[in-house]
C-alpha atoms as a PDB file:
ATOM      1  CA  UNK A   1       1.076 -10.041  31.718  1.00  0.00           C
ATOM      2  CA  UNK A   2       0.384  -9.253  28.121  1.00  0.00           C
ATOM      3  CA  UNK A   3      -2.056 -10.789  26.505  1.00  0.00           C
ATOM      4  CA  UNK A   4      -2.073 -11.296  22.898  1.00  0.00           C
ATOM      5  CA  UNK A   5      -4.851 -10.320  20.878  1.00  0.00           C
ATOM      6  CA  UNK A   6      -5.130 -13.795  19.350  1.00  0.00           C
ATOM      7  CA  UNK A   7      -3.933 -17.622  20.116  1.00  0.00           C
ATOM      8  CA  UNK A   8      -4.014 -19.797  23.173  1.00  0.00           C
ATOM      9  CA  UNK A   9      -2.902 -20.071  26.556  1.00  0.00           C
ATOM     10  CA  UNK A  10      -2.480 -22.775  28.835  1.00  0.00           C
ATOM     11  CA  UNK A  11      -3.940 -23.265  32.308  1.00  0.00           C
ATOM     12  CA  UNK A  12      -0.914 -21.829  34.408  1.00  0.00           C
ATOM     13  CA  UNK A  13      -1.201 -18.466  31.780  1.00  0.00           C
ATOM     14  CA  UNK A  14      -4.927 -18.895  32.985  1.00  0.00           C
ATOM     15  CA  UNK A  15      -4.521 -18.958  36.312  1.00  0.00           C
ATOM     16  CA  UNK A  16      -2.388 -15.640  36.112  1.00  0.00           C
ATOM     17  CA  UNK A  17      -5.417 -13.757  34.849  1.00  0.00           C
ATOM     18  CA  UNK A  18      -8.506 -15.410  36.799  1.00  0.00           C
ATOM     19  CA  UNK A  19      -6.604 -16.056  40.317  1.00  0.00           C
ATOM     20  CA  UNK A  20      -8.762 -19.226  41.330  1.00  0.00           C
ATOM     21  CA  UNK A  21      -7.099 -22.497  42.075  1.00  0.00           C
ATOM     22  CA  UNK A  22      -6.756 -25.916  39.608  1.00  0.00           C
ATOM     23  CA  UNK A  23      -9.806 -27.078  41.559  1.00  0.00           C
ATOM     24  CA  UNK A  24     -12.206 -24.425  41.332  1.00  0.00           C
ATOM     25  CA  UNK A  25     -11.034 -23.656  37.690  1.00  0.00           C
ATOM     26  CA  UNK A  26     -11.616 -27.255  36.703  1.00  0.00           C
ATOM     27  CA  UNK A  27     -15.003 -27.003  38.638  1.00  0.00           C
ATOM     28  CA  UNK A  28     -16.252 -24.194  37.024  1.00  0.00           C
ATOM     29  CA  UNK A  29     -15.483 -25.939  33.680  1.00  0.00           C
ATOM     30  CA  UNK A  30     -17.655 -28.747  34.549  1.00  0.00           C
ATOM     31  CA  UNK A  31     -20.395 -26.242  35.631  1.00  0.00           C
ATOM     32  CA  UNK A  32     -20.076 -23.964  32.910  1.00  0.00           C
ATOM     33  CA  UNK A  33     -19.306 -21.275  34.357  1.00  0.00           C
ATOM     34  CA  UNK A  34     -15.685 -20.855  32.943  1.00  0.00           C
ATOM     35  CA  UNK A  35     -14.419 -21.918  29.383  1.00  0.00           C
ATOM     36  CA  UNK A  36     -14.045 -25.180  28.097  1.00  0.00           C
ATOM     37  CA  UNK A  37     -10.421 -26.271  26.817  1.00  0.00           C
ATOM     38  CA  UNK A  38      -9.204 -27.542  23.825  1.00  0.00           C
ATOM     39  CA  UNK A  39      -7.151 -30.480  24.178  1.00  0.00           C
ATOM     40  CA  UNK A  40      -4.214 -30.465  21.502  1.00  0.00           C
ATOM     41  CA  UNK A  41      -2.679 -34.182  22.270  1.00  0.00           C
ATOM     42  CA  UNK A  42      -2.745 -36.756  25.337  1.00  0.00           C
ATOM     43  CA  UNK A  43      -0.916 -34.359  27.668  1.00  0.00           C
ATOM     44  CA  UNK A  44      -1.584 -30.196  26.298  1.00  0.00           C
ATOM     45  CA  UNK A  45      -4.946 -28.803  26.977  1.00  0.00           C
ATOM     46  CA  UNK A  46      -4.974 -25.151  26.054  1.00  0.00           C
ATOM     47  CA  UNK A  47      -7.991 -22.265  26.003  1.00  0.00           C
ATOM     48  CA  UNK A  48      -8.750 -19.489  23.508  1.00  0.00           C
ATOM     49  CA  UNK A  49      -7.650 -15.892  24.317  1.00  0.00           C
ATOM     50  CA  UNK A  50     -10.889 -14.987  23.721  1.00  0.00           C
ATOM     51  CA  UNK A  51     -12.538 -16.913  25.562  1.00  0.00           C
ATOM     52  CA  UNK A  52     -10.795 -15.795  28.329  1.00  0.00           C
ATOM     53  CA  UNK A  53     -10.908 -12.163  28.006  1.00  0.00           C
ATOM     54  CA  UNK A  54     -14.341 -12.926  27.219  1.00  0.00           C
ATOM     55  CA  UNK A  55     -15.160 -14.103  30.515  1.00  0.00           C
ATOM     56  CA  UNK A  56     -12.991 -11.860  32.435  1.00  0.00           C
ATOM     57  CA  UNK A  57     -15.409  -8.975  30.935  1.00  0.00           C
ATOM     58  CA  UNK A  58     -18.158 -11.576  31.728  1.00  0.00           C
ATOM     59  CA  UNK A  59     -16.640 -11.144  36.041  1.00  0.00           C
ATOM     60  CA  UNK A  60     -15.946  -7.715  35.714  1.00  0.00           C
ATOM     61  CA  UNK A  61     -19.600  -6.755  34.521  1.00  0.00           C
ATOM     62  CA  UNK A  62     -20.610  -9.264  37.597  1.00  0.00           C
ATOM     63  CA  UNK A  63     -18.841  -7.396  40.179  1.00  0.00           C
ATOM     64  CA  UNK A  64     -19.746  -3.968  39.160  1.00  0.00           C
ATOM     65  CA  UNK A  65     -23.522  -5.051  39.270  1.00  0.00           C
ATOM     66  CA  UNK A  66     -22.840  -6.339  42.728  1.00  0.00           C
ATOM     67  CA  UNK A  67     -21.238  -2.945  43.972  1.00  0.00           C
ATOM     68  CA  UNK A  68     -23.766  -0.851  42.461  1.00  0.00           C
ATOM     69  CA  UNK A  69     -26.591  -3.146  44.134  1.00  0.00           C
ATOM     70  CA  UNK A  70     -24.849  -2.388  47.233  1.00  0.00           C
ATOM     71  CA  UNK A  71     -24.265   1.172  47.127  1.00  0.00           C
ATOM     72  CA  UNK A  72     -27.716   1.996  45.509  1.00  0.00           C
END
């Protein structure tokens, strides 16, 4: 999937780059841990592009500490 550099995406486009289900992504929300939305009328809630290549950096940088801790 392409991603352009700018815009928005909505949650299915989300859920093609960070593979977690509608549960866990709205969890996370609540938590923090992922993005919060931006709702655009009663029925469209969409998320900035860069907030989500933001926090897919964000995972990647996570999972590389993990390996190294485990290798080292």
């Amino acid at each position: 999937m392409d991603i352009p550099e700018f815009g928005f995406l909505r949650l299915n486009d989300v859920l093609r780059i960070i593979p977690v289900s509608k549960t866990t992504w709205y969890n996370g929300v609540r938590s923090g841990r992922f993005p919060k939305g931006i709702r655009l009328s009663q029925n469209i809630v969409v998320w900035r592009i860069e907030d989500i290549k933001n926090l897919v950096k964000q995972l990647e940088e996570e999972a590389g500490v993990h390996v190294k801790e485990k290798i080292g």
